[in-house]
C-alpha atoms as a PDB file:
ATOM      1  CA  UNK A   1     -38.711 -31.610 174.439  1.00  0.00           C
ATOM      2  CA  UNK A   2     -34.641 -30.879 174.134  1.00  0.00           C
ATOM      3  CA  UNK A   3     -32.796 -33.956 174.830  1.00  0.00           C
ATOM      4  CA  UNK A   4     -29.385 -32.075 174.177  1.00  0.00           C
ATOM      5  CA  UNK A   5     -26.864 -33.499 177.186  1.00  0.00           C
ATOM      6  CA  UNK A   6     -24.875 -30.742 175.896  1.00  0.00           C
ATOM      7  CA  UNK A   7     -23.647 -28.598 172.926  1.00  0.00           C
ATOM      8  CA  UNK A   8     -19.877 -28.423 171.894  1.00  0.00           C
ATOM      9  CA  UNK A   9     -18.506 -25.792 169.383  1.00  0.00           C
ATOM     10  CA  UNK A  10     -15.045 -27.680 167.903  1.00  0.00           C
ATOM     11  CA  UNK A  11     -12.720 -26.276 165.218  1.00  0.00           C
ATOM     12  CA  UNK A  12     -10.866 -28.353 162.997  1.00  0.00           C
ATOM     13  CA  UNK A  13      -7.838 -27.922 161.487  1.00  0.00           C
ATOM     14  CA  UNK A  14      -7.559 -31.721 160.372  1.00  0.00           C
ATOM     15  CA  UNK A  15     -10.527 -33.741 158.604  1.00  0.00           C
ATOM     16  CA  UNK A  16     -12.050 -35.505 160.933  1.00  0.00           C
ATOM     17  CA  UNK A  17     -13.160 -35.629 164.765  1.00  0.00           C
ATOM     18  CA  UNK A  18     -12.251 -37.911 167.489  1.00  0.00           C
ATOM     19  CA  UNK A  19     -13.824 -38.838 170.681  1.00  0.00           C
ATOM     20  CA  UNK A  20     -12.717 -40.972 173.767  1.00  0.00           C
ATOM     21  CA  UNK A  21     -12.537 -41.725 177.322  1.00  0.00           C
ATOM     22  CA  UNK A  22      -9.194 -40.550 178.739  1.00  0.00           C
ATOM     23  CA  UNK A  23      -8.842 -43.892 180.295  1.00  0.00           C
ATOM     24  CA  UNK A  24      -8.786 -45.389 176.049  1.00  0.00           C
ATOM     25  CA  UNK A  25      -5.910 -42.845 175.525  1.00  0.00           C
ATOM     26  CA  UNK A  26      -3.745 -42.962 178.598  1.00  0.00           C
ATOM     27  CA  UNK A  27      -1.516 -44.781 176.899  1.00  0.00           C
ATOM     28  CA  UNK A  28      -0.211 -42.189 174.593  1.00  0.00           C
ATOM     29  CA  UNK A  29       2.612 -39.755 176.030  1.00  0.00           C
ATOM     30  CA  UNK A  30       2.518 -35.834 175.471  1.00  0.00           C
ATOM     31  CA  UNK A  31       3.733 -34.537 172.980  1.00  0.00           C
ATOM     32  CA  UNK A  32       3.709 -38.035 171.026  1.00  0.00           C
ATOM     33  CA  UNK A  33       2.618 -38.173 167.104  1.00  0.00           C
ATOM     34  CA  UNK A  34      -0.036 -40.574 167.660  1.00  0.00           C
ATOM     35  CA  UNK A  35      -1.735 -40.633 164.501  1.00  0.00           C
ATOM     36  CA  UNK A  36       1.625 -40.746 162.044  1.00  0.00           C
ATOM     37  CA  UNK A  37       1.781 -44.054 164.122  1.00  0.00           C
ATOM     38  CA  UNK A  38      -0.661 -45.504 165.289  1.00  0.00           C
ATOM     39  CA  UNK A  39      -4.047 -44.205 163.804  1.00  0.00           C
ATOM     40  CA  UNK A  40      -2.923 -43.245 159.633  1.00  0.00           C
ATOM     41  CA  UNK A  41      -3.342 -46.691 158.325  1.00  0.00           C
ATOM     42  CA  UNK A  42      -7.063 -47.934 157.920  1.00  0.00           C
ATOM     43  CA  UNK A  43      -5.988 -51.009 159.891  1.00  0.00           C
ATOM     44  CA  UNK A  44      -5.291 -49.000 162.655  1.00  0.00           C
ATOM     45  CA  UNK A  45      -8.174 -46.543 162.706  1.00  0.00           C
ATOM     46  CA  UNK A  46     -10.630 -49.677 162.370  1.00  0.00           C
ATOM     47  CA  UNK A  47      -9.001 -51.257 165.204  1.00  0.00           C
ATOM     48  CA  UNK A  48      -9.311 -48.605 167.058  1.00  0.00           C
ATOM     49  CA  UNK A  49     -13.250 -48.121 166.168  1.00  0.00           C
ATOM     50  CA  UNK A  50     -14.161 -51.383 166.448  1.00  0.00           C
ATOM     51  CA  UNK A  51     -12.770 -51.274 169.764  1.00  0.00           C
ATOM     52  CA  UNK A  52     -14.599 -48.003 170.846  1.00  0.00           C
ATOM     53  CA  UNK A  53     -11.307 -46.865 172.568  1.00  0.00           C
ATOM     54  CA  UNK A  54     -10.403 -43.739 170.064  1.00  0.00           C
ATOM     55  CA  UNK A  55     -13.200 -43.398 168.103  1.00  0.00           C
ATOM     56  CA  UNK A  56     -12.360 -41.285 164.830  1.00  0.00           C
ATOM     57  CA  UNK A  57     -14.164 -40.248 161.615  1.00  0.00           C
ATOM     58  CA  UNK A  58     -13.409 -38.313 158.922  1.00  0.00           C
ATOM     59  CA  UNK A  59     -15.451 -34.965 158.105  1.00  0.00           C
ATOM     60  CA  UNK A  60     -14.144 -34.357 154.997  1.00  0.00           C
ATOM     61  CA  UNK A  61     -13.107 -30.800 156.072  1.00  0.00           C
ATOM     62  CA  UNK A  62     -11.549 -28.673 158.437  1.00  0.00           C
ATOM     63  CA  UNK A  63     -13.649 -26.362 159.660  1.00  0.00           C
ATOM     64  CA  UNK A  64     -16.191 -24.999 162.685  1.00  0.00           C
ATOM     65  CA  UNK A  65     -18.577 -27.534 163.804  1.00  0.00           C
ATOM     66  CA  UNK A  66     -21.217 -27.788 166.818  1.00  0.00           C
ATOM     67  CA  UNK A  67     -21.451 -30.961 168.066  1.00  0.00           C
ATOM     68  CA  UNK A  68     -24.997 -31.501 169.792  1.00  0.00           C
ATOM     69  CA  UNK A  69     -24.719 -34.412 172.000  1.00  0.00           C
ATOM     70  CA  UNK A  70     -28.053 -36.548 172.801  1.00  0.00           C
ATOM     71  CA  UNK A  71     -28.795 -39.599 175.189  1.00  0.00           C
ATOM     72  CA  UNK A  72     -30.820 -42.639 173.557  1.00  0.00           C
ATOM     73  CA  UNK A  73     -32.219 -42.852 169.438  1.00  0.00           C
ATOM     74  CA  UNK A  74     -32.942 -40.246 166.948  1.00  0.00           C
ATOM     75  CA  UNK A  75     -35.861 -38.909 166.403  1.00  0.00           C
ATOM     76  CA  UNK A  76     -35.739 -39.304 162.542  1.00  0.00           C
ATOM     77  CA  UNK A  77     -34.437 -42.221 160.774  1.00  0.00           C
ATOM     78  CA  UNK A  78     -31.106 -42.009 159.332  1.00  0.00           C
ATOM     79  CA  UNK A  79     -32.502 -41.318 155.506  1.00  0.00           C
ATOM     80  CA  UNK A  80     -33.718 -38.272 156.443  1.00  0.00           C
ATOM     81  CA  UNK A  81     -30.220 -36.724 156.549  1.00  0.00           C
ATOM     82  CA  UNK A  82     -27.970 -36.275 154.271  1.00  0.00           C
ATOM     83  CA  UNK A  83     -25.124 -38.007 156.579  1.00  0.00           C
ATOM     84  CA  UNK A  84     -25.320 -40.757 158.664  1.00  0.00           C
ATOM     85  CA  UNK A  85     -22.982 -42.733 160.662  1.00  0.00           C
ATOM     86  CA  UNK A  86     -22.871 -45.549 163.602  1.00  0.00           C
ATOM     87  CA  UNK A  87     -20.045 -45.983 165.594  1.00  0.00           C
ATOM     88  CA  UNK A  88     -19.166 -48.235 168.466  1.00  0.00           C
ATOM     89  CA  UNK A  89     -17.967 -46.431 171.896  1.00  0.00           C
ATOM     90  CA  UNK A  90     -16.802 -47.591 175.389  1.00  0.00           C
ATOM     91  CA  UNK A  91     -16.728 -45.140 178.245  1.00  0.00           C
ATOM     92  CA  UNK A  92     -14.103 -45.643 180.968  1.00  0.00           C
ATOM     93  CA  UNK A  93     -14.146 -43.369 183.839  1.00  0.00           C
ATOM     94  CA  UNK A  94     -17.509 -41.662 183.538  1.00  0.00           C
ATOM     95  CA  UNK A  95     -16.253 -38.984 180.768  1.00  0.00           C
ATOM     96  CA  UNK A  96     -15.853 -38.384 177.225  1.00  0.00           C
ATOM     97  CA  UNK A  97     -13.763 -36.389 175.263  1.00  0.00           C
ATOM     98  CA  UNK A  98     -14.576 -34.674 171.701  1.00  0.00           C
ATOM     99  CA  UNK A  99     -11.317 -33.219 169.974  1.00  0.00           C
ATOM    100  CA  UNK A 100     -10.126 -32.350 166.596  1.00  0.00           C
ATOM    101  CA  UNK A 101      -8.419 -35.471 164.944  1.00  0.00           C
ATOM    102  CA  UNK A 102      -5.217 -33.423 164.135  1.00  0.00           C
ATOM    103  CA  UNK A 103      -4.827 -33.085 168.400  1.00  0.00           C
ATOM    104  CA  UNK A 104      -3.438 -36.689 167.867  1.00  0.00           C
ATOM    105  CA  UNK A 105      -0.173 -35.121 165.852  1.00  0.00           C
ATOM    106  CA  UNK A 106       1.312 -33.298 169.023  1.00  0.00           C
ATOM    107  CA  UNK A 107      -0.540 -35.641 172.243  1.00  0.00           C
ATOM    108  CA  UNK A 108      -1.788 -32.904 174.832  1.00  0.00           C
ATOM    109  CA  UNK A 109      -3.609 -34.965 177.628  1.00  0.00           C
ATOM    110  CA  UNK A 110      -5.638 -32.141 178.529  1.00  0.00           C
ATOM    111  CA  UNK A 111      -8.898 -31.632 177.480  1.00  0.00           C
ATOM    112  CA  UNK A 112     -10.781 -28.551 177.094  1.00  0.00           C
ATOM    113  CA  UNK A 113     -13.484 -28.794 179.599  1.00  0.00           C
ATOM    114  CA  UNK A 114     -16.013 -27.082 177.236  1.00  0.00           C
ATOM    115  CA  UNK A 115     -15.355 -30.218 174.709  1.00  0.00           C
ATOM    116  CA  UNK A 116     -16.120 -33.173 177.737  1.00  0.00           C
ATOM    117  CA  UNK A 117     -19.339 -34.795 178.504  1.00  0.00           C
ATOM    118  CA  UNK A 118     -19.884 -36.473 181.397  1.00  0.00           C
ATOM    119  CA  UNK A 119     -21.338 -40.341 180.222  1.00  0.00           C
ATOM    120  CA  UNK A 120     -22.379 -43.193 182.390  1.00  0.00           C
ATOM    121  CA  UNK A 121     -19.714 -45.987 182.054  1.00  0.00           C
ATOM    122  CA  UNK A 122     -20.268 -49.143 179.465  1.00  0.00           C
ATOM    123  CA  UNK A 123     -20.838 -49.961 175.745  1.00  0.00           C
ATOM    124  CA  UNK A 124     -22.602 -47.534 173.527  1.00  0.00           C
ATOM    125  CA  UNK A 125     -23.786 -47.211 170.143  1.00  0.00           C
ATOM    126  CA  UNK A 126     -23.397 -44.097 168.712  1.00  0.00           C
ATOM    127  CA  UNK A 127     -25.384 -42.461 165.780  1.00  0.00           C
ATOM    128  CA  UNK A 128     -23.782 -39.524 164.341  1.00  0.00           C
ATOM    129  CA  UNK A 129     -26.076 -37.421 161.861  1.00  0.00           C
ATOM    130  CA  UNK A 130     -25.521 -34.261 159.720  1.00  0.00           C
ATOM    131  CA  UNK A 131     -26.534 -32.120 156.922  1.00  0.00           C
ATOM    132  CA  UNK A 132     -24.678 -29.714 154.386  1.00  0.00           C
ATOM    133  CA  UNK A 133     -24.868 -26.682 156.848  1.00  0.00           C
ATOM    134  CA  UNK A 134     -27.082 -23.906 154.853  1.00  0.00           C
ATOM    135  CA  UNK A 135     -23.738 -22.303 153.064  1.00  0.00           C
ATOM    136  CA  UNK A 136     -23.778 -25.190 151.220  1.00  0.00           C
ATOM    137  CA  UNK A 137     -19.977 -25.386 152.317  1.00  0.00           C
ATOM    138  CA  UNK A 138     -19.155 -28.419 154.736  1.00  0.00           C
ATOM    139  CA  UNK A 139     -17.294 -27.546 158.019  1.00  0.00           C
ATOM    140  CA  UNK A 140     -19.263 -23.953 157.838  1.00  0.00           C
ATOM    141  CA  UNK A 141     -20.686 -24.207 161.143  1.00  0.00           C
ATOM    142  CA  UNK A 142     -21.697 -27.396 160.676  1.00  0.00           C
ATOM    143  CA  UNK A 143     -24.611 -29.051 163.135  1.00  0.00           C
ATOM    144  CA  UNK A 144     -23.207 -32.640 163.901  1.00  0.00           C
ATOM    145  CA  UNK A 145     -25.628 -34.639 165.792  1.00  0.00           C
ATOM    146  CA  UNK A 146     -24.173 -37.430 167.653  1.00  0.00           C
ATOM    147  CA  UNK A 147     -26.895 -39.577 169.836  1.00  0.00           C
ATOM    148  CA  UNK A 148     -25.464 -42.014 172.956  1.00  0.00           C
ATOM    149  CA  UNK A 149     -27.553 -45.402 172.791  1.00  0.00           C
ATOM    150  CA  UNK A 150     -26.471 -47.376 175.645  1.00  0.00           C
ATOM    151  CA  UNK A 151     -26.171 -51.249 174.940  1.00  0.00           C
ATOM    152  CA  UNK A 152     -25.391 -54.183 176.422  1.00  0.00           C
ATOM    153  CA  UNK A 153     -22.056 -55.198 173.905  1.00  0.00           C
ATOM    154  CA  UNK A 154     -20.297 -52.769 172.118  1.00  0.00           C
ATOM    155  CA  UNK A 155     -21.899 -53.197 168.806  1.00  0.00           C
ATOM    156  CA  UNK A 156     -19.497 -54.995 166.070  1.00  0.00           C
ATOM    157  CA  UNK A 157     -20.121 -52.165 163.058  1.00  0.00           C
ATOM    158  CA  UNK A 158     -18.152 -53.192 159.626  1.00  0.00           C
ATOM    159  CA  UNK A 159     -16.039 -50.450 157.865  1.00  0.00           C
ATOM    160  CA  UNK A 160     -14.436 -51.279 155.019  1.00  0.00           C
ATOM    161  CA  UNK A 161     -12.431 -48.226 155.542  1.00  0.00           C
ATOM    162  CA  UNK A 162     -11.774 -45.655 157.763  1.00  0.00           C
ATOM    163  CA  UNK A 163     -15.171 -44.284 158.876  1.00  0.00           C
ATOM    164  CA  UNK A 164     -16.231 -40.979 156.960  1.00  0.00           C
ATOM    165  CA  UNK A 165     -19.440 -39.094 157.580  1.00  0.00           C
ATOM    166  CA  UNK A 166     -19.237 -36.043 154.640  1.00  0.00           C
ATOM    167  CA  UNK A 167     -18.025 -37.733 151.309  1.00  0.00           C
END
């Protein structure tokens, strides 16, 4: 049995992916340069992360990526890919947004519809898995797996940097 929620196709021009509620990101203004700001220095992206407001890792790549978003564990433990990645996330406002980091340089509130997800409010821990996609070139198409566990605290997940899920 599926347990997709839905499958996103994103393309990158920056390394890395965000996601957030829009409630988490209300506070920036359009057209603002968020991330030359407020999310460039690792102290700032971990704050960030640890608070599961604008959650942010880096892909190593720009590139084409399908994002297929799941409800509850993973099937396979996180050794049997080739990334792995847990992130805290809070959802505000029933909805979640998936969006190239880069969007951050030039604030546009608006979301594509086609890159939202519909979440139940509250803490989640999220488990974000992927493999070299079979071109052997990362951000080729790339399947990124990201799982929703739904938890009773956000989870407190150490990174001694910025998170990254592709070396």
């Amino acid at each position: 049995m599926d347990s997709t929620v839905k499958s996103i196709q994103l393309e990158t021009a920056g390394l890395g992916i965000i996601f957030y509620s829009p409630h988490n990101a209300a506070h920036i203004e359009p057209g603002d340069d968020y991330l030359s700001v407020h999310y460039t220095n690792v102290p700032d992206v971990r704050r960030h992360v640890r608070a599961g407001s604008i959650v942010g890792f880096c892909t190593g790549t720009p590139g084409t990526f399908r994002l297929r978003v799941q409800r509850g564990k993973p099937a396979m433990c996180a050794e049997q890919h080739e990334f792995s990645l847990t992130l805290p996330f809070r959802c505000i406002g029933g909805k979640v947004c998936f969006r190239d980091l880069y969007d951050l340089m030039d604030w546009n509130v608006e979301c594509p519809e086609q890159q939202t997800l519909l979440l139940r409010d509250g803490a989640y821990k999220v488990m974000v898995r992927s493999n070299t996609p079979p071109s052997g070139v990362l951000g080729d198409n790339q399947l990124i797996d990201f799982y929703f566990q739904r938890v009773d605290e956000l989870p407190d997940i150490p990174h001694r940097g910025s998170p990254y899920l592709c070396p």
